[in-house]
Protein backbone atom coordinates (compact mmCIF):
# COMPACT_ATOMS: atom_id res chain seq x y z
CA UNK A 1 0.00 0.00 0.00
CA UNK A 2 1.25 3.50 -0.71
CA UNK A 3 2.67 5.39 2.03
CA UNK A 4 3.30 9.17 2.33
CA UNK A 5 5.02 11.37 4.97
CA UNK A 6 3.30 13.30 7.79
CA UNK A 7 4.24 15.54 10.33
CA UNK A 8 2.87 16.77 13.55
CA UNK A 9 2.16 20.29 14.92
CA UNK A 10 2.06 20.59 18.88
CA UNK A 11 4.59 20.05 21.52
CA UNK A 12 6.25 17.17 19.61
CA UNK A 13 6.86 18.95 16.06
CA UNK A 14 10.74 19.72 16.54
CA UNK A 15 10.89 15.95 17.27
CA UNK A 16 8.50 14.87 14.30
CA UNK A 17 9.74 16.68 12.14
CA UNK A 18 13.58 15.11 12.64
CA UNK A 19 11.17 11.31 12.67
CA UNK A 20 8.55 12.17 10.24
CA UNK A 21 5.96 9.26 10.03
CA UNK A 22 4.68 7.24 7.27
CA UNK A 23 0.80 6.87 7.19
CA UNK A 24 -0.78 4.56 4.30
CA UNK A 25 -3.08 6.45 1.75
CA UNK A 26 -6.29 5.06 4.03
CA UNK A 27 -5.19 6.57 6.90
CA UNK A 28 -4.79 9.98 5.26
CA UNK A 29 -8.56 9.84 3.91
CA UNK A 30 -9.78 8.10 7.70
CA UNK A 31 -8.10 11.21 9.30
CA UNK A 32 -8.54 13.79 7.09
CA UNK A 33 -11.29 17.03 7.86
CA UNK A 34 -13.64 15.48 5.31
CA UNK A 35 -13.85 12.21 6.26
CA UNK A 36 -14.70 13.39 9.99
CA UNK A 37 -16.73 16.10 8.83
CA UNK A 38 -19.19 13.48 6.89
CA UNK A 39 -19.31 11.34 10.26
CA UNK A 40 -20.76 14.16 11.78
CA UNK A 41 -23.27 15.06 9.63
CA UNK A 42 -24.14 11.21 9.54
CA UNK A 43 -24.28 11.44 13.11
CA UNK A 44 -26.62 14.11 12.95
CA UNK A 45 -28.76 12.23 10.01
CA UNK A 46 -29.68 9.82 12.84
CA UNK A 47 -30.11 12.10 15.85
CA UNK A 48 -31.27 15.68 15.20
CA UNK A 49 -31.82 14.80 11.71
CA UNK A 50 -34.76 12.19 13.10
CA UNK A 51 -35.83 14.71 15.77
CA UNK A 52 -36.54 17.19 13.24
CA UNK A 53 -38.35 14.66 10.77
CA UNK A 54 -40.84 14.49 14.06
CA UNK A 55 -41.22 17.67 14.68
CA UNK A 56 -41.69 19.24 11.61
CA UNK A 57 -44.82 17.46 11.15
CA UNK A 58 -46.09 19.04 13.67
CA UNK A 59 -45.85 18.22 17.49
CA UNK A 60 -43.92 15.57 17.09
CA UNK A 61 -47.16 13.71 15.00
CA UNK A 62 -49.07 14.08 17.88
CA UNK A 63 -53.21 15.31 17.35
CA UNK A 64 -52.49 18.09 19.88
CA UNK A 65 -49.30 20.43 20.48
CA UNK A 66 -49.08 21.28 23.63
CA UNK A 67 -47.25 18.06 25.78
CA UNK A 68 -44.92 17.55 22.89
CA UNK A 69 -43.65 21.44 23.31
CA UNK A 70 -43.68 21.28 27.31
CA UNK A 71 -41.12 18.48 26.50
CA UNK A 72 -39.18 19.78 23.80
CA UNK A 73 -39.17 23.41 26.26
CA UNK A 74 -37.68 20.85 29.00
CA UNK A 75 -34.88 19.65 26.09
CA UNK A 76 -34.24 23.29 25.51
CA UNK A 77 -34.17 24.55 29.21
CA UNK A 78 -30.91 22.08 29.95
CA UNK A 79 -29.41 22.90 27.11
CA UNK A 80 -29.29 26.32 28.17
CA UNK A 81 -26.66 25.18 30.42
CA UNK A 82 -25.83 21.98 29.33
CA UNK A 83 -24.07 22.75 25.64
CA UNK A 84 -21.78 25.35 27.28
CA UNK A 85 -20.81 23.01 30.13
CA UNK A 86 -20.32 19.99 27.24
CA UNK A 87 -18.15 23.12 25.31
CA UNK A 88 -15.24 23.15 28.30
CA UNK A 89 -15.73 19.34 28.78
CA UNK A 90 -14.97 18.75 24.78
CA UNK A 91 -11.76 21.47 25.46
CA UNK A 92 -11.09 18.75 28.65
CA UNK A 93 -11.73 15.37 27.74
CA UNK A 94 -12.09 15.20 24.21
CA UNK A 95 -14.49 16.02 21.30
CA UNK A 96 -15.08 12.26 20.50
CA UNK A 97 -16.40 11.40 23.69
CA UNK A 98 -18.25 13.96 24.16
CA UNK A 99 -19.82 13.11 20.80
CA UNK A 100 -20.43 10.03 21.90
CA UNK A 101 -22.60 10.66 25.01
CA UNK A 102 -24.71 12.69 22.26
CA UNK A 103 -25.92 10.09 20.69
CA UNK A 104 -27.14 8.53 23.56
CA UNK A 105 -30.55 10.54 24.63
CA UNK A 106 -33.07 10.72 20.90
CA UNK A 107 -33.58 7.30 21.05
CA UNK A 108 -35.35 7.51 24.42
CA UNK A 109 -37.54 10.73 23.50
CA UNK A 110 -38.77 9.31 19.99
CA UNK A 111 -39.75 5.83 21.90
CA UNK A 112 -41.37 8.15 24.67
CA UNK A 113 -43.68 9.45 21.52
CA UNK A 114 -44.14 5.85 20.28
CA UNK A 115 -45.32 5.12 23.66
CA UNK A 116 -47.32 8.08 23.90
CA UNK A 117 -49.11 7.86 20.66
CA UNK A 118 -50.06 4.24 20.95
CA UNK A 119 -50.69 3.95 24.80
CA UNK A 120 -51.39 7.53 25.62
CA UNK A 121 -48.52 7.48 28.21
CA UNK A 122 -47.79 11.22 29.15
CA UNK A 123 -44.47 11.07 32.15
CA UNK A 124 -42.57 9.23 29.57
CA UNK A 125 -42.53 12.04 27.24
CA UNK A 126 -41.17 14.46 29.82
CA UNK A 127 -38.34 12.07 30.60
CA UNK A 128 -37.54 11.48 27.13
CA UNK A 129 -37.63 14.93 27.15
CA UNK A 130 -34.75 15.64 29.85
CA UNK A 131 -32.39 12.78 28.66
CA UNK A 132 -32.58 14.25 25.14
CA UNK A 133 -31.85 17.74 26.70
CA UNK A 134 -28.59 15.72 28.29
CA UNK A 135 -27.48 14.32 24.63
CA UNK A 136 -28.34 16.83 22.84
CA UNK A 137 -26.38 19.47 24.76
CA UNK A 138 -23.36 17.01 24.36
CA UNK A 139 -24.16 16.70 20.40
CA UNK A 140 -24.53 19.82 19.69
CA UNK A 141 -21.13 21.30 21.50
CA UNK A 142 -19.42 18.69 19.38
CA UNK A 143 -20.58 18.55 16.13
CA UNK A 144 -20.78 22.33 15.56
CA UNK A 145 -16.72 22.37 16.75
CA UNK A 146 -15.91 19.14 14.67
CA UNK A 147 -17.79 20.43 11.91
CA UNK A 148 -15.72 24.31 11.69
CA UNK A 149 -12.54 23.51 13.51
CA UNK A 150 -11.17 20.30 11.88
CA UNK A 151 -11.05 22.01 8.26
CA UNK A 152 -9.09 24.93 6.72
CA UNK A 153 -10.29 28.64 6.91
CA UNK A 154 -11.22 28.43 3.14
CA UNK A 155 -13.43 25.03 3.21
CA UNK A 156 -15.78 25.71 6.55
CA UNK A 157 -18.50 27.37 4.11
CA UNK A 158 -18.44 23.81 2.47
CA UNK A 159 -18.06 22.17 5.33
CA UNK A 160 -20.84 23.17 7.55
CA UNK A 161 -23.13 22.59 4.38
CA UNK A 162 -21.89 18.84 4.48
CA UNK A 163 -23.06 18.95 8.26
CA UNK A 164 -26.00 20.21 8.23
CA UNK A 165 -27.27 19.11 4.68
CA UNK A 166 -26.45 15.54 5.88
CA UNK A 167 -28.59 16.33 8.97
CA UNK A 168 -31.21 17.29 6.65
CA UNK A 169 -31.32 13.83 5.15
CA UNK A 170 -32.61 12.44 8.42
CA UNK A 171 -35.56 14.70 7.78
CA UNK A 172 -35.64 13.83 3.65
CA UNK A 173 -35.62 9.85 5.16
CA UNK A 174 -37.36 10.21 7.88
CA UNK A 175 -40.65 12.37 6.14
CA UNK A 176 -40.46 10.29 3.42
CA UNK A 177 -41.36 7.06 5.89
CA UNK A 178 -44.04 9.26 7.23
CA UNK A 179 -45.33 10.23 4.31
CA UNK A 180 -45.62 6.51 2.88
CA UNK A 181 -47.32 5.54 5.90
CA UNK A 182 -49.89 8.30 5.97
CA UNK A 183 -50.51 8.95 2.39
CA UNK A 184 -54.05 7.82 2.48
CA UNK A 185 -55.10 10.34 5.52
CA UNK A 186 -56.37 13.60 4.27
CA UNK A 187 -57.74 14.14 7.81
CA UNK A 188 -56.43 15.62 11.20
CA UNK A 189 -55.49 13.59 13.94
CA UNK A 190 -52.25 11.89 14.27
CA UNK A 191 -49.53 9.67 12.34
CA UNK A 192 -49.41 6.36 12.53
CA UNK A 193 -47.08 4.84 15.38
CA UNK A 194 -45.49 2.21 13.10
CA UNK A 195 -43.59 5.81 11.92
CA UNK A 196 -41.63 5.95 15.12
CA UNK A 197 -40.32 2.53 14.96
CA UNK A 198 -38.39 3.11 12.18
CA UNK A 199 -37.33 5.82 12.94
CA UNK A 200 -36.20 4.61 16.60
CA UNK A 201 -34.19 2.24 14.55
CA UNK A 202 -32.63 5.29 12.26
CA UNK A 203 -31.26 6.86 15.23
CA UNK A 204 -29.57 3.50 17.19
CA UNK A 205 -27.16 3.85 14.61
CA UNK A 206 -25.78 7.23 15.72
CA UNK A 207 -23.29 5.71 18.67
CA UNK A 208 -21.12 3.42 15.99
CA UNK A 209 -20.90 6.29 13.84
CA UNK A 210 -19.79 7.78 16.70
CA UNK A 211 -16.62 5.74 17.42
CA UNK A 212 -15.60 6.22 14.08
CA UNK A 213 -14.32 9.94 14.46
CA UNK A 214 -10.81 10.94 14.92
CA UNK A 215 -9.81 13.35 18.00
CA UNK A 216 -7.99 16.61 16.61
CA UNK A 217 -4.61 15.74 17.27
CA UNK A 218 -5.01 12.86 14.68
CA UNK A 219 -6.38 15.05 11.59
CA UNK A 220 -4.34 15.20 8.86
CA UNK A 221 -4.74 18.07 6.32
CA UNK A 222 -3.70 18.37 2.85
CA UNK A 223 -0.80 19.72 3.49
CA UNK A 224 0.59 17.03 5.86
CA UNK A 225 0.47 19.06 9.47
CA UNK A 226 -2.07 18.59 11.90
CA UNK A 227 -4.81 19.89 13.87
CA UNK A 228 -3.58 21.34 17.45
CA UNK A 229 -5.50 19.06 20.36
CA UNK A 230 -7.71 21.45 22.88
CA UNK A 231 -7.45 18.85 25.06
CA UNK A 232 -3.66 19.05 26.30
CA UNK A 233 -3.02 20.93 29.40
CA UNK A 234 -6.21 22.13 30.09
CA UNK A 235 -8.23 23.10 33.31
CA UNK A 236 -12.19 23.24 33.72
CA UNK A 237 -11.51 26.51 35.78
CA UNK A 238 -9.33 27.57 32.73
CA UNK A 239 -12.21 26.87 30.43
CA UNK A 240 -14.53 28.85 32.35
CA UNK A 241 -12.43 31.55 32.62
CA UNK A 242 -12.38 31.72 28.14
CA UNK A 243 -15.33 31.23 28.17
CA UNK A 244 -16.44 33.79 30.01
CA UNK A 245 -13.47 35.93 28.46
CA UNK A 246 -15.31 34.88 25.22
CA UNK A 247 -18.58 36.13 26.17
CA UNK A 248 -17.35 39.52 26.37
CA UNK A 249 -16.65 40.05 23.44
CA UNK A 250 -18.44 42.11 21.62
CA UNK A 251 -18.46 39.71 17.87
CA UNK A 252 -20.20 37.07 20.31
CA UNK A 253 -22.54 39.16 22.40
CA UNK A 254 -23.92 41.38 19.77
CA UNK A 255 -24.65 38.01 17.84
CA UNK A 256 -26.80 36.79 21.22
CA UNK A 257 -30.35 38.28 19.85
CA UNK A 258 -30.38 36.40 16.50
CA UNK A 259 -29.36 33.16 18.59
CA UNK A 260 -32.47 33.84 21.06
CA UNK A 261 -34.72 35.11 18.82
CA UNK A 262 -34.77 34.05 15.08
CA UNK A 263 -36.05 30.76 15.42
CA UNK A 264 -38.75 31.36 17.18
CA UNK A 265 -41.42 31.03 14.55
CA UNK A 266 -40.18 27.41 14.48
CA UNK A 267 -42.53 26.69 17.48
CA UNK A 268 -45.48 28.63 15.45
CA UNK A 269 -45.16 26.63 12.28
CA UNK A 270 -45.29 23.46 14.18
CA UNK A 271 -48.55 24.34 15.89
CA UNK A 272 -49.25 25.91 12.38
CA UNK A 273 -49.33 23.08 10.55
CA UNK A 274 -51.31 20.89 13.41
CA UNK A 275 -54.50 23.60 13.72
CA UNK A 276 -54.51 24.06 9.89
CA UNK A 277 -53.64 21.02 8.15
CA UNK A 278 -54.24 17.14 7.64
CA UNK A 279 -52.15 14.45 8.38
CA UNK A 280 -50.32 13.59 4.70
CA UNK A 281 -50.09 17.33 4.54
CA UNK A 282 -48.37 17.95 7.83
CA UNK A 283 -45.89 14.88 6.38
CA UNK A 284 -45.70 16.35 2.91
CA UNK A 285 -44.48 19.55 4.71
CA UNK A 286 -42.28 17.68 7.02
CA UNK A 287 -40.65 16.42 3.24
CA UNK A 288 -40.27 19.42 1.54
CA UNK A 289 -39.11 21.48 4.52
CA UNK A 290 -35.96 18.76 4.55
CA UNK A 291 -35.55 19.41 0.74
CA UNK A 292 -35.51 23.39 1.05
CA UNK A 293 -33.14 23.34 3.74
CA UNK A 294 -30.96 20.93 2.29
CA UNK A 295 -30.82 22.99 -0.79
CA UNK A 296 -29.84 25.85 1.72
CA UNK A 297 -27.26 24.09 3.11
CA UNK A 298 -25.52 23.55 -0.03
CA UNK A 299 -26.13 26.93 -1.93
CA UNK A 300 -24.78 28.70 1.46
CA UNK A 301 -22.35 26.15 2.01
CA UNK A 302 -21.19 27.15 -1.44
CA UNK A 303 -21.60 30.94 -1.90
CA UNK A 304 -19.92 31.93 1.63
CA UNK A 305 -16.73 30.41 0.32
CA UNK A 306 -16.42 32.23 -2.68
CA UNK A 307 -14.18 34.69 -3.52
CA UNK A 308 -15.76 37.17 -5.42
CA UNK A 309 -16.15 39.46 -2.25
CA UNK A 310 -14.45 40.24 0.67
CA UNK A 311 -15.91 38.40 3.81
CA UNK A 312 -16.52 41.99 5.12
CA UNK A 313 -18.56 42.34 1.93
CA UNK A 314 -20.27 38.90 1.98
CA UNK A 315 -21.17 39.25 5.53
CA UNK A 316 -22.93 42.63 5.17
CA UNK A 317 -25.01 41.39 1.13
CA UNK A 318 -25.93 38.18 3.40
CA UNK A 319 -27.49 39.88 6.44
CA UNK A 320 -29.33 42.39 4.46
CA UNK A 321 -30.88 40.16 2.15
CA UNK A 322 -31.97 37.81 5.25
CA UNK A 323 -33.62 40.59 6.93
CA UNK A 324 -35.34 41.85 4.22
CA UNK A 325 -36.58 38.51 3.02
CA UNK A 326 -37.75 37.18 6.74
CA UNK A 327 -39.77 40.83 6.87
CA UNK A 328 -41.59 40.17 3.91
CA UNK A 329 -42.22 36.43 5.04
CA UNK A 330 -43.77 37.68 8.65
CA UNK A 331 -45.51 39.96 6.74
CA UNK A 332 -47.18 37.10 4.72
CA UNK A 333 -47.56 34.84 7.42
CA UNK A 334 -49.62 36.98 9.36
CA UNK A 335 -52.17 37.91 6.33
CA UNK A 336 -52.29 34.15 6.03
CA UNK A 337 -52.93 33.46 10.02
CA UNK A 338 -55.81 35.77 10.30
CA UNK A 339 -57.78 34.24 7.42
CA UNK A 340 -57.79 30.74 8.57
CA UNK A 341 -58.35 31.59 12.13
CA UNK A 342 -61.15 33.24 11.21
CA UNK A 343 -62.53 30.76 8.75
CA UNK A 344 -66.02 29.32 9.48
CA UNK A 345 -66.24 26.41 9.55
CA UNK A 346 -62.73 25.53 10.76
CA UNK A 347 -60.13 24.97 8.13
CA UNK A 348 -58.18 21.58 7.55
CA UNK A 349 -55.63 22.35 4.40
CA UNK A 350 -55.14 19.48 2.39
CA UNK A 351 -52.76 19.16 -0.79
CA UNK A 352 -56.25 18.58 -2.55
CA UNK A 353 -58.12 21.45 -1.42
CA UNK A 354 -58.20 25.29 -2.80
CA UNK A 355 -55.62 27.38 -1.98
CA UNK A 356 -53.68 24.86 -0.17
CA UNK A 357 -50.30 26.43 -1.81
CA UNK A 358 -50.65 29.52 -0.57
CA UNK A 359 -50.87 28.30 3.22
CA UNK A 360 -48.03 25.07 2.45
CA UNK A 361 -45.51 27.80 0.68
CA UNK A 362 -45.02 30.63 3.25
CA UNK A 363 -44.22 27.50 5.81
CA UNK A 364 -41.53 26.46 3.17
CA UNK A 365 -40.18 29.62 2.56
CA UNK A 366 -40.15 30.35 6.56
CA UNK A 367 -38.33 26.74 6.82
CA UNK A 368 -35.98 27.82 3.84
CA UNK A 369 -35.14 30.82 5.84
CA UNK A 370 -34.68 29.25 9.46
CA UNK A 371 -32.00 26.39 7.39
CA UNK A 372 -29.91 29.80 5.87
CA UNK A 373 -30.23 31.43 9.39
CA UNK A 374 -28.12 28.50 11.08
CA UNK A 375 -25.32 28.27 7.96
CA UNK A 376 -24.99 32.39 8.41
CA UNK A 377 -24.57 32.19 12.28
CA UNK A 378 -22.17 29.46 11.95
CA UNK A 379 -20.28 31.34 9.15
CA UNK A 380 -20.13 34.17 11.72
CA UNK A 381 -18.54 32.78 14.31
CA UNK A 382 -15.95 30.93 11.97
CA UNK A 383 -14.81 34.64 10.52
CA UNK A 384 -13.50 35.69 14.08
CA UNK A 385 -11.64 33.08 15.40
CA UNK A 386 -10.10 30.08 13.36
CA UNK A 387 -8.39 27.86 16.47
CA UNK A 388 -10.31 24.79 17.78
CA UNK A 389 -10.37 25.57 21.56
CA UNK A 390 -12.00 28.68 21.06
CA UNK A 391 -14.55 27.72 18.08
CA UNK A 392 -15.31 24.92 20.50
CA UNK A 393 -15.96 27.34 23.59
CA UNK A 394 -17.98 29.71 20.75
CA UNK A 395 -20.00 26.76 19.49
CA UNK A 396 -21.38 25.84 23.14
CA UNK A 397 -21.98 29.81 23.51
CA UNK A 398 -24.21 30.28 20.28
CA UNK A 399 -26.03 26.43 21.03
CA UNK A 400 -26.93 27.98 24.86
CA UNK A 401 -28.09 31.49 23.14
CA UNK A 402 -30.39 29.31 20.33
CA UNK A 403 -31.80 27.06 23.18
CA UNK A 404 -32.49 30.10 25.58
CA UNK A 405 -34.73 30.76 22.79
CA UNK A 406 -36.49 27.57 21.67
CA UNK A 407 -36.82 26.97 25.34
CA UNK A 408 -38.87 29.93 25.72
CA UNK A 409 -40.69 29.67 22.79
CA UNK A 410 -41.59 26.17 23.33
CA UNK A 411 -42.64 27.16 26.86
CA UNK A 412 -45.26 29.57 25.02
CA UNK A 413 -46.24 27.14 22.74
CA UNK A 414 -47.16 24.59 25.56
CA UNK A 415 -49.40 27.22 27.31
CA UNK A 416 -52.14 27.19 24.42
CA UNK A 417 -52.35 30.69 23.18
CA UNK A 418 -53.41 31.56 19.84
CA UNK A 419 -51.77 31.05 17.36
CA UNK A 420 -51.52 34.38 16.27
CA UNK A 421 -50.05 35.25 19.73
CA UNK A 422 -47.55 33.22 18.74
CA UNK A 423 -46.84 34.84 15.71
CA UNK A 424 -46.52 37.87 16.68
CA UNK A 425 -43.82 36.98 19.17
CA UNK A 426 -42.06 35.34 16.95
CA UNK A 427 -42.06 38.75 14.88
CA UNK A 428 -41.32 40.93 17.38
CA UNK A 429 -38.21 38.56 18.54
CA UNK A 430 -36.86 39.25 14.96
CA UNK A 431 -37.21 42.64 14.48
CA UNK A 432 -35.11 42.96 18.17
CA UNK A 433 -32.41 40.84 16.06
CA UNK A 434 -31.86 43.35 13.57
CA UNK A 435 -29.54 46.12 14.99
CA UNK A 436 -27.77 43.90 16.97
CA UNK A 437 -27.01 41.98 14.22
CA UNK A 438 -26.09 44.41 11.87
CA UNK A 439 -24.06 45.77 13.88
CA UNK A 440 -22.08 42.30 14.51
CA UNK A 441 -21.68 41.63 10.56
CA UNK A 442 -19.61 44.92 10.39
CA UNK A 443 -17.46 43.93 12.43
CA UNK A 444 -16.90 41.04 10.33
CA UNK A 445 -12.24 40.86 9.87
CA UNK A 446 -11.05 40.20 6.48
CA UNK A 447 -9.44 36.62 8.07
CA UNK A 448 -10.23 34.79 11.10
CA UNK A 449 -6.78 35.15 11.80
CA UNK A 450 -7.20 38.92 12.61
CA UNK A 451 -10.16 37.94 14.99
CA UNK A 452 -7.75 35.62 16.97
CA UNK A 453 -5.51 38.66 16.96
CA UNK A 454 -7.71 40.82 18.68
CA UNK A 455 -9.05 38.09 21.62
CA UNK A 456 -5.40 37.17 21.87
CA UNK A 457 -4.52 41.27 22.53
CA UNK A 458 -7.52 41.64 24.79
CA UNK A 459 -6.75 38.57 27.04
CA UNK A 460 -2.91 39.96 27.45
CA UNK A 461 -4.62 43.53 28.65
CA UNK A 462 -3.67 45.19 25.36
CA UNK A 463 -6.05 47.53 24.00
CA UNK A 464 -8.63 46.69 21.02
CA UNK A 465 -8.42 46.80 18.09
CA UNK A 466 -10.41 47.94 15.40
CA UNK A 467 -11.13 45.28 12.91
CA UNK A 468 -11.51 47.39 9.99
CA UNK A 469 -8.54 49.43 10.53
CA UNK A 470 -6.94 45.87 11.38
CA UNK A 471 -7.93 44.45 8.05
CA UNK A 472 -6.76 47.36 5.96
CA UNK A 473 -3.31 47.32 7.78
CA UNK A 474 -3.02 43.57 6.68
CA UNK A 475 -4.09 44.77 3.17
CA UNK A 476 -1.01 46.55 2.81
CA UNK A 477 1.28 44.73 3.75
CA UNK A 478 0.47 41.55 1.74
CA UNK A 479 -2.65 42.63 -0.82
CA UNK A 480 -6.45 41.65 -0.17
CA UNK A 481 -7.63 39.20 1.14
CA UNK A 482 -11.27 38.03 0.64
């Protein structure tokens, strides 16, 4: 078998470099960024992926909303805490094992449905509940971290559209089982429980996958070095401390309104779709909301690596056209939420009645949006900082920030209001996103490297810097960079 020559970075590189190590051509492709980065997203096919399949047809295929979102408020409310604390665990212990205990908790919560829909068993639920708010904080740390830290500067665009596309293909799977199952149903009420089984089965596969990752200090890149380990020399205390150091900073905090609020209307198109449509519809749209954010994940994944613009450029284009587009969409929504609600008699949509497109495509748009939302956020954080320790520690931040939101919005979703309560909630959250946010992308550096700069500077006492002035100081001394 063909061998080629690889040396380390870290503590050992003066001593690799004089012993450089062969590695066969199948080692180079099991440890390399891509390799790792499609076990993750294969990971999250069976967990997250699956979860989503549920819930996007509408609490969780349940008849009625309102246990399924005290649960999935219960998942949310320890993740508040739980994916930062997994964040400085991943920096202690290891990405791989946390990954691992992240696979461990969907199983439970999609058998507690199963159990639920067939036997009408109601504790279950909320336990399922709180052991998937236990793996899913540990997931989510991971994957994110995995997912931006393991590649080059110039491939994360790509790279967290493999990720989350691939998650996306749990939904595509998933809602097309549902759908088969529940073709024939042009009423409300809920799926059929033989859906869950298989899709219990989907997500048992998750912890092998698991074991198959590398830890960091084991990537290999193209260019033969390797990815620095986190893990070496590190304290808990120490975490806490950059984390909190982190936190501070204003490219984070600014970005903490678009992580609370954005996704809100998430919790309104779930109880959306169970008030206004039938079964086969609410699995139709649980199928085509996996196909329009997979085709988000890879346009996004695509365009924010290109090099036509600066990142400074690309970051500003991106925001504006998301906030005018999700203005318009509210906009829509709500003309469509008061004529239902008022509709006498009460409205089921089904893919056979009149008008049923207007009602099925502002959900797809919404879901469209909500996909691009989590590749731009993502995209964000990977334009200030490029090391693993700290993308890990600003993963766990933005995954507390986004469940401190679905949390809440769950909560309200669980305490029957209207729907158009709802709504407008989830409008108002947004339009508190905007300046915040806007004010984040210009702060966008022209590299990652600059941001590292600047966190490095501020930890050491030095003064700030401006990014801007930063970036044009870099531009000449060795040309622009995009």
């Amino acid at each position: 078998m063909a061998v080629e020559v690889v040396g380390h970075s870290d503590d050992a590189a003066s001593e690799e470099t004089a012993h450089p190590r062969q590695v066969s051509k199948f080692t180079r492709w099991y440890r390399s960024p891509l390799f790792n980065v499609i076990i993750v997203g294969l990971i999250s096919f069976t967990q997250p992926g699956i979860w989503n399949a549920l819930n996007s047809t509408g609490a969780g295929g349940q008849q009625v909303p309102y246990l399924v979102n005290g649960a999935n408020s219960l998942t949310f409310g320890i993740m508040v805490f739980g994916c930062s604390l997994f964040a400085i665990l991943a920096n202690k212990i290891g990405l791989k094992w946390v990954l691992i205990i992240g696979t461990l908790g969907y199983a439970p919560y999609s058998a507690s449905l199963y159990v639920n829909n067939r036997y009408g068993v109601e504790w279950f639920v909320l336990l399922g509940g709180a052991l998937c708010g236990i793996a899913a904080s540990a997931l989510w740390a991971s994957e994110g971290a995995i997912a931006l830290g393991y590649g080059e500067v110039k491939d994360r665009g790509k790279f967290t559209g493999i990720w989350l596309g691939l998650r996306e293909l749990g939904q595509l799977i998933g809602a097309s089982i549902q759908l088969s199952l529940n073709a024939h149903d042009g009423n409300k009420g809920k799926v059929s429980y033989t859906t869950y089984l298989v899709l219990i089965g989907l997500q048992c596969a998750g912890l092998p996958l698991a074991l198959l990752i590398s830890p960091p200090g084991k990537i290999i890149h193209r260019n033969g070095h390797r990815t620095a380990d986190p893990g070496k020399h590190q304290t808990v205390l120490g975490e806490f401390r950059k984390l909190w150091g982190l936190l501070k900073r204003k490219q984070v905090y600014l970005l903490i309104p678009i992580l609370v609020g954005f996704q809100w209307n998430g919790t309104y198109l779930g109880i959306y779709l169970t008030n206004y449509f039938s079964v086969r519809s609410r699995t139709l749209g649980s199928l085509v909301s996996g196909v329009v954010a997979t085709c988000a994940n890879i346009f996004w994944g695509w365009f924010l690596d290109q090099r036509w613009f600066s990142r400074p450029a690309l970051a500003k284009g991106t925001w504006f056209f998301f906030a005018t587009f999700m203005l318009a969409l509210f906009g829509w929504q709500v003309a469509n939420e008061r004529l239902y609600a008022a509709s006498a008699p009460k409205i089921t949509l089904d893919w056979e009645t009149p008008g049923f497109g207007r009602g099925f495509a502002s959900m797809v748009l919404m879901r469209f949006m909500n996909e691009s939302h989590y590749m731009f956020t993502y995209w964000l954080m990977g334009t200030f900082f490029d090391d693993l320790e700290t993308l890990t520690l600003g993963v766990g931040i933005i995954r507390s920030f986004e469940s401190i939101g679905s949390c809440l919005a769950f909560g309200i979703g669980a305490a029957q209001v209207t729907p158009m309560v709802n709504l407008a909630i989830a409008f108002a959250m947004f339009g508190l996103t905007l300046p915040f946010t806007s004010w984040a992308v210009f702060l966008v550096p022209v590299r990652p490297e600059l941001g590292r700069k600047e966190l490095d500077d501020s930890s050491s006492g030095k003064l700030e810097s401006d990014p801007v002035e930063v970036g044009k100081a870099a531009e000449a001394i060795d040309g622009p960079h995009p």
